[in-house]
PDB file of N, CA and C in Angstrom:
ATOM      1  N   UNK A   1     -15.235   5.534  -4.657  1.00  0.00           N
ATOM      2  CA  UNK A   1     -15.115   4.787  -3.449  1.00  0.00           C
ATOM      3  C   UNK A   1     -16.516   4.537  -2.895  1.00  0.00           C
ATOM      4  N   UNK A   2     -16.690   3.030  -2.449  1.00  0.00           N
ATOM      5  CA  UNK A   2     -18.132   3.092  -1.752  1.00  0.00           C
ATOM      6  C   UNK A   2     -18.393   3.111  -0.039  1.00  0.00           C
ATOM      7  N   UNK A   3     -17.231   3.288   0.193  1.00  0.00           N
ATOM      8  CA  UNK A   3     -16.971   3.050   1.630  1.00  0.00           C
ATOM      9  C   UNK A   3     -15.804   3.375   2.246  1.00  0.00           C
ATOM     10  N   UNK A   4     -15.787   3.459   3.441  1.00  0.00           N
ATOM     11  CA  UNK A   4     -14.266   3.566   4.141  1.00  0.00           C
ATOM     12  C   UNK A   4     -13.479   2.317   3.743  1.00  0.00           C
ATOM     13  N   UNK A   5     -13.854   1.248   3.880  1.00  0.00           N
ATOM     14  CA  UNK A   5     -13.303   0.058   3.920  1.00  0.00           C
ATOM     15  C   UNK A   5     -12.643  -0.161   2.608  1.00  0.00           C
ATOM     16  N   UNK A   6     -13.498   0.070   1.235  1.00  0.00           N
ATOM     17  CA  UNK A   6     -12.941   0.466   0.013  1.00  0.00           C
ATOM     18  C   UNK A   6     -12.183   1.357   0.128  1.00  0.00           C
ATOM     19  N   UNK A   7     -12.265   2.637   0.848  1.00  0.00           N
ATOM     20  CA  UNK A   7     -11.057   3.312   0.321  1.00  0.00           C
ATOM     21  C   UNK A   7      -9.613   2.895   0.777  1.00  0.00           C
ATOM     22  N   UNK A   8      -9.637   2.315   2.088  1.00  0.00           N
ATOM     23  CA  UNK A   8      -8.778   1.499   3.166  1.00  0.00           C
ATOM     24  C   UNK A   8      -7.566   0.688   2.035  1.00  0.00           C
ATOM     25  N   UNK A   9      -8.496  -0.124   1.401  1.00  0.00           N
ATOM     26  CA  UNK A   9      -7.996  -1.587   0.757  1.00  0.00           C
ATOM     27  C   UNK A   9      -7.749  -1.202  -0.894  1.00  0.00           C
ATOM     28  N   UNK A  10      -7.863   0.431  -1.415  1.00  0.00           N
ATOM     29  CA  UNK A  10      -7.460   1.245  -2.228  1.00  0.00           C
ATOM     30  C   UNK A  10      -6.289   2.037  -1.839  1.00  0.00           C
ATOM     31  N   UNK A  11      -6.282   2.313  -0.584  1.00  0.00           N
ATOM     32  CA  UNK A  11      -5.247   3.196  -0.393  1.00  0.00           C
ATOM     33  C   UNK A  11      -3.654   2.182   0.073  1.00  0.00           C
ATOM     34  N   UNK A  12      -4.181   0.997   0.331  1.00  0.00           N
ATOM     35  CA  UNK A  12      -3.223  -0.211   0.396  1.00  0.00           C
ATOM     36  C   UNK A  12      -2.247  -0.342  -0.726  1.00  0.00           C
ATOM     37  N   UNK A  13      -3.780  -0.384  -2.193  1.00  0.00           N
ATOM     38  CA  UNK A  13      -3.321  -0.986  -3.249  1.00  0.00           C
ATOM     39  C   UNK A  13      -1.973   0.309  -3.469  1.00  0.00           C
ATOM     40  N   UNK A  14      -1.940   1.162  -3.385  1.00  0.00           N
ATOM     41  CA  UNK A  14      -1.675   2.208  -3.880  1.00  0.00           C
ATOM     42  C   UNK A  14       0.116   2.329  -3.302  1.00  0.00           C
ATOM     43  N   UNK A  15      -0.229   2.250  -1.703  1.00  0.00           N
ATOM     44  CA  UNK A  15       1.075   1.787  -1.222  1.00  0.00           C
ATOM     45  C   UNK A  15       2.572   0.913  -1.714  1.00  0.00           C
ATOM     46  N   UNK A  16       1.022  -0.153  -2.035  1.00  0.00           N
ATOM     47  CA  UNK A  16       1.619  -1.425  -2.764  1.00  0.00           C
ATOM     48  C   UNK A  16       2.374  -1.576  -4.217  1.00  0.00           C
ATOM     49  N   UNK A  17       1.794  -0.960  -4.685  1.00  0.00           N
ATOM     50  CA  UNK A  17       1.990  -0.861  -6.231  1.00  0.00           C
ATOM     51  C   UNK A  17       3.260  -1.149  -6.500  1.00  0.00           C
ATOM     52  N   UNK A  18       4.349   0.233  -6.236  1.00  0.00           N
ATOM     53  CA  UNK A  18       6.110   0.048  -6.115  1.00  0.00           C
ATOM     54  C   UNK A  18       6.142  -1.373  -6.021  1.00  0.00           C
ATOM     55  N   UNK A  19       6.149  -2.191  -4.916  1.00  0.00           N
ATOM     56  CA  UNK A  19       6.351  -3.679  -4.807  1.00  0.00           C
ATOM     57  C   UNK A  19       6.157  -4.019  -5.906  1.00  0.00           C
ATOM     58  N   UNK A  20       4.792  -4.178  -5.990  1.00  0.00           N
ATOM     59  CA  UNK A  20       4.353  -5.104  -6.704  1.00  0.00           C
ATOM     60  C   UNK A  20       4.835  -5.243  -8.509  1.00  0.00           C
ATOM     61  N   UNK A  21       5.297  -4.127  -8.913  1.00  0.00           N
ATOM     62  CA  UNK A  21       5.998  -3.594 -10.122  1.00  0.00           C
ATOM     63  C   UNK A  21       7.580  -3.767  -9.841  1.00  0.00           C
ATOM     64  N   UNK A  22       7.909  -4.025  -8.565  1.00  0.00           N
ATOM     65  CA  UNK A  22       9.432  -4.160  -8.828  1.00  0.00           C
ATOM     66  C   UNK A  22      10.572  -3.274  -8.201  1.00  0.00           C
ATOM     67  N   UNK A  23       9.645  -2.010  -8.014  1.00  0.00           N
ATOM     68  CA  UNK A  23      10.648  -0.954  -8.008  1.00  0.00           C
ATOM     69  C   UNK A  23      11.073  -0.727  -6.784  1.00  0.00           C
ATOM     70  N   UNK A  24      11.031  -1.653  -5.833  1.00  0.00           N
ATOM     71  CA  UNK A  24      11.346  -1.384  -4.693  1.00  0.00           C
ATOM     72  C   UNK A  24      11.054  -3.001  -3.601  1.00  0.00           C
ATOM     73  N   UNK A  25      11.783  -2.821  -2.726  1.00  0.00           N
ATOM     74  CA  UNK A  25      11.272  -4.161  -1.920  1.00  0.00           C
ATOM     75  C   UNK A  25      10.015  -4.591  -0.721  1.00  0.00           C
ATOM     76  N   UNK A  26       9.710  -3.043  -0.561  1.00  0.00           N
ATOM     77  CA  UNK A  26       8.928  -2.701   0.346  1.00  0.00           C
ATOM     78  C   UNK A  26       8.657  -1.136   0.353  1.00  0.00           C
ATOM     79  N   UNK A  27       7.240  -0.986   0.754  1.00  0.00           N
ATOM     80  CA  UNK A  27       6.411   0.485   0.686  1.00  0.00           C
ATOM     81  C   UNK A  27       7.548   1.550   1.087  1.00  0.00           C
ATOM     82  N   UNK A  28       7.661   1.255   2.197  1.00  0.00           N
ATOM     83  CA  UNK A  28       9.376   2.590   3.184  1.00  0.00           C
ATOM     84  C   UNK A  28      10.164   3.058   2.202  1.00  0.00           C
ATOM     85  N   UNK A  29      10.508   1.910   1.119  1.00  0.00           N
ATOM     86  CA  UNK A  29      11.597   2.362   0.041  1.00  0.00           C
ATOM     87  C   UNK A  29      11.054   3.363  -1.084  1.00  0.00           C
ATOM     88  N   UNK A  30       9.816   3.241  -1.140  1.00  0.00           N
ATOM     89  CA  UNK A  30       9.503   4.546  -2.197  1.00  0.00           C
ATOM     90  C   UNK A  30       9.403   5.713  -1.627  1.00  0.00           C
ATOM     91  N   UNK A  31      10.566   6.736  -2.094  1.00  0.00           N
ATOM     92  CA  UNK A  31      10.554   7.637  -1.526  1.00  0.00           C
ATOM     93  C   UNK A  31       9.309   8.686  -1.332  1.00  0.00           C
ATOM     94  N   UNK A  32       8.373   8.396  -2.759  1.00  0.00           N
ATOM     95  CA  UNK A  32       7.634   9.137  -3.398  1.00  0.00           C
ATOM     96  C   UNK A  32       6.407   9.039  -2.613  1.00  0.00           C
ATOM     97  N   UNK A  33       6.214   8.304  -1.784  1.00  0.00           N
ATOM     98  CA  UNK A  33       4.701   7.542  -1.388  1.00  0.00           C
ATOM     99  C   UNK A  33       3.961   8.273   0.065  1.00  0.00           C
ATOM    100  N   UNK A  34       3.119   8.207  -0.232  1.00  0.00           N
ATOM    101  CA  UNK A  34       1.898   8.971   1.138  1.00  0.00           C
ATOM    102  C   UNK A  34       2.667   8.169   2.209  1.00  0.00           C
ATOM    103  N   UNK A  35       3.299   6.679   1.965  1.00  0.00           N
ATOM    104  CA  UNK A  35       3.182   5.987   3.273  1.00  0.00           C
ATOM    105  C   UNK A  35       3.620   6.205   4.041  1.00  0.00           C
ATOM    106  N   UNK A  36       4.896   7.505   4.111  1.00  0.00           N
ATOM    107  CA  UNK A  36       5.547   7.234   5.273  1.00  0.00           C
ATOM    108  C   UNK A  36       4.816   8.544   6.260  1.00  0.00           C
ATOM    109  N   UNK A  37       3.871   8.692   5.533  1.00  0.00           N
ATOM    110  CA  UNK A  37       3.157   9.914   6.457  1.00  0.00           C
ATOM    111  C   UNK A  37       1.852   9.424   7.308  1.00  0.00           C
ATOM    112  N   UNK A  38       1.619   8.218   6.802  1.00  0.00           N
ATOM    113  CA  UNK A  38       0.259   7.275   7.140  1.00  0.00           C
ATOM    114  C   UNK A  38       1.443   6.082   8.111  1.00  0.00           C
ATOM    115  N   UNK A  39       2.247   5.755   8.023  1.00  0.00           N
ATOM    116  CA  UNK A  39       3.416   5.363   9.204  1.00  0.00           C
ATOM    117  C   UNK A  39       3.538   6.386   9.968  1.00  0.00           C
ATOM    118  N   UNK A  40       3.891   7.161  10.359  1.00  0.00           N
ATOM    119  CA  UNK A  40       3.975   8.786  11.155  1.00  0.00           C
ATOM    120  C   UNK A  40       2.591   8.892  12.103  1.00  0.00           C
ATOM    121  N   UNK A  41       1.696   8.584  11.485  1.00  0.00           N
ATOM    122  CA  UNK A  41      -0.096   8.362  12.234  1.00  0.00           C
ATOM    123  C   UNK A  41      -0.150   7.811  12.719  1.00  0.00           C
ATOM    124  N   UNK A  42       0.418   6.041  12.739  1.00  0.00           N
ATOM    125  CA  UNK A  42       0.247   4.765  13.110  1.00  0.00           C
ATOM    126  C   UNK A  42      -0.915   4.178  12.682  1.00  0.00           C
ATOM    127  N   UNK A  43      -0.642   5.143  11.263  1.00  0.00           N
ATOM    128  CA  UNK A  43      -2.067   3.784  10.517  1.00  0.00           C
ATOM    129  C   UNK A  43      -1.462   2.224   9.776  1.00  0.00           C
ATOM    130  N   UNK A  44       0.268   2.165   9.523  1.00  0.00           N
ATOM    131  CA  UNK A  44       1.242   1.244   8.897  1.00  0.00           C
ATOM    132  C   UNK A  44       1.777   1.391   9.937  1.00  0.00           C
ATOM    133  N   UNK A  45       2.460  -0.093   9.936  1.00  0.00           N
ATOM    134  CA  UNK A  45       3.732  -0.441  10.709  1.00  0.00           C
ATOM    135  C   UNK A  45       4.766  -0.114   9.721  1.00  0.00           C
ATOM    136  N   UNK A  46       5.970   0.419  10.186  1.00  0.00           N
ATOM    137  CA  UNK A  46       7.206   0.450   8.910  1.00  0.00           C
ATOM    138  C   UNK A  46       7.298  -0.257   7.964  1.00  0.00           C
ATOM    139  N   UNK A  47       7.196  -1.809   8.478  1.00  0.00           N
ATOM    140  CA  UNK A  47       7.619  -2.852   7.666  1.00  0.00           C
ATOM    141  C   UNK A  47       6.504  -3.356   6.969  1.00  0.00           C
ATOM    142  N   UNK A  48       5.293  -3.025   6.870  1.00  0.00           N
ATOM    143  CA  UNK A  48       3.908  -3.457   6.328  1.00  0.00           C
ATOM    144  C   UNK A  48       4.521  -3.019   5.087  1.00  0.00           C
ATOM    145  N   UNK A  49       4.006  -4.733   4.278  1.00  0.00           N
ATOM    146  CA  UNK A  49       4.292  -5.050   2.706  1.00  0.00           C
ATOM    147  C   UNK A  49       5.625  -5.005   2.431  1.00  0.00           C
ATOM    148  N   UNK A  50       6.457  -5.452   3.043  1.00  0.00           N
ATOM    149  CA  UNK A  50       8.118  -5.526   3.231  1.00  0.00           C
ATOM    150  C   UNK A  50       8.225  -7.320   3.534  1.00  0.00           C
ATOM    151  N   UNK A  51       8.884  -8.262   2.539  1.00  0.00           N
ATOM    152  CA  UNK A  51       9.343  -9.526   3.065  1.00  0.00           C
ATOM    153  C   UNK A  51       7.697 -10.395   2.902  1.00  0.00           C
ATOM    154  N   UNK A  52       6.563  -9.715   2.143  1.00  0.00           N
ATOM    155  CA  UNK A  52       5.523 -11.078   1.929  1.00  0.00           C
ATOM    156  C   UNK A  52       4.886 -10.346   0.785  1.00  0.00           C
ATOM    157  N   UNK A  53       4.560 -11.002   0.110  1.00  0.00           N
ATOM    158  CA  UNK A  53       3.748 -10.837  -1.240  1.00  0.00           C
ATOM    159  C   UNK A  53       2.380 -10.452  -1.028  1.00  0.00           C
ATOM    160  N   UNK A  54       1.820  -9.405  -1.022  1.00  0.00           N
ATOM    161  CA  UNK A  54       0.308  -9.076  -0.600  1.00  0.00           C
ATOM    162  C   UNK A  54      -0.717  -9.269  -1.584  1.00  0.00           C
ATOM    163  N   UNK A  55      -1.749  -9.997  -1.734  1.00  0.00           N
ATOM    164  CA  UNK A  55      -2.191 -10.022  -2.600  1.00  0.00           C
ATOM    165  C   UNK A  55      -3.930  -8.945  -2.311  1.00  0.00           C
ATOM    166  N   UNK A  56      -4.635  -8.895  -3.823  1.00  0.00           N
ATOM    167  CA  UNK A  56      -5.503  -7.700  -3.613  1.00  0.00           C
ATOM    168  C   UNK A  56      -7.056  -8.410  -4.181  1.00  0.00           C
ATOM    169  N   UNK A  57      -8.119  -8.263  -3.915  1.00  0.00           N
ATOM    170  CA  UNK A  57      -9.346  -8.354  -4.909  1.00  0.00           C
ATOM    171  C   UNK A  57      -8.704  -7.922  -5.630  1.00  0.00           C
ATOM    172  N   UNK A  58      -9.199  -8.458  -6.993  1.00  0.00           N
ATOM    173  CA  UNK A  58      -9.007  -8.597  -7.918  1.00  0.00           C
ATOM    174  C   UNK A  58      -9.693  -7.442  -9.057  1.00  0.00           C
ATOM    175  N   UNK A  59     -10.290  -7.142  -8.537  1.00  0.00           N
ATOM    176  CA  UNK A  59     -10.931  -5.245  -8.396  1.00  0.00           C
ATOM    177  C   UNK A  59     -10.050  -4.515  -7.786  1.00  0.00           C
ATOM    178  N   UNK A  60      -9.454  -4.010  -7.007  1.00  0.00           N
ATOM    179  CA  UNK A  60      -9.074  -3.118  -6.183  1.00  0.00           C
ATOM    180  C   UNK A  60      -7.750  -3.094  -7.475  1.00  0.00           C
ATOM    181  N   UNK A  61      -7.890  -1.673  -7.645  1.00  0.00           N
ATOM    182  CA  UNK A  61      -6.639  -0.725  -8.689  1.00  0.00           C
ATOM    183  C   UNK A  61      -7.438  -1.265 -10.285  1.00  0.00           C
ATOM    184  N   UNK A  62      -8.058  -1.658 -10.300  1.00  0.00           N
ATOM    185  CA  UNK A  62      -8.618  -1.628 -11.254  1.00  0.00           C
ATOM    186  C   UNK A  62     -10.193  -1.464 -11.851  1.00  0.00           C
ATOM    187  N   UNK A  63     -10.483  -0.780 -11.018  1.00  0.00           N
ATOM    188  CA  UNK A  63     -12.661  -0.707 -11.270  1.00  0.00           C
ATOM    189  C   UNK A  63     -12.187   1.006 -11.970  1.00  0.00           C
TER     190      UNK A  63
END
């Protein structure tokens, strides 16, 4: 990581992933995921990455 901001828009990707593979319709639905503990903080809204296609640099989940 080179930064907060990188890790920010890493820890997104990460959220994201489930979606983006299928396995779910939105972050909330993986049961498995940090997010609903980073929702609990009020660093996510519930519904963040639920109902829109997020897209990523094109780096981020993959460097």
């Amino acid at each position: 990581m080179r930064n907060e901001n990188d890790l920010a828009r890493h820890i997104d990707y990460i959220h994201y992933n489930p979606v983006k593979h299928g396995l779910v319709n939105s972050p909330s639905a993986w049961p498995y995921s940090s997010f609903h503990r980073y929702v609990k903080q009020g660093d996510y809204d519930a519904d963040w990455g639920a109902g829109r296609k997020i897209e990523f640099d094109t780096n981020v989940g993959y460097e």
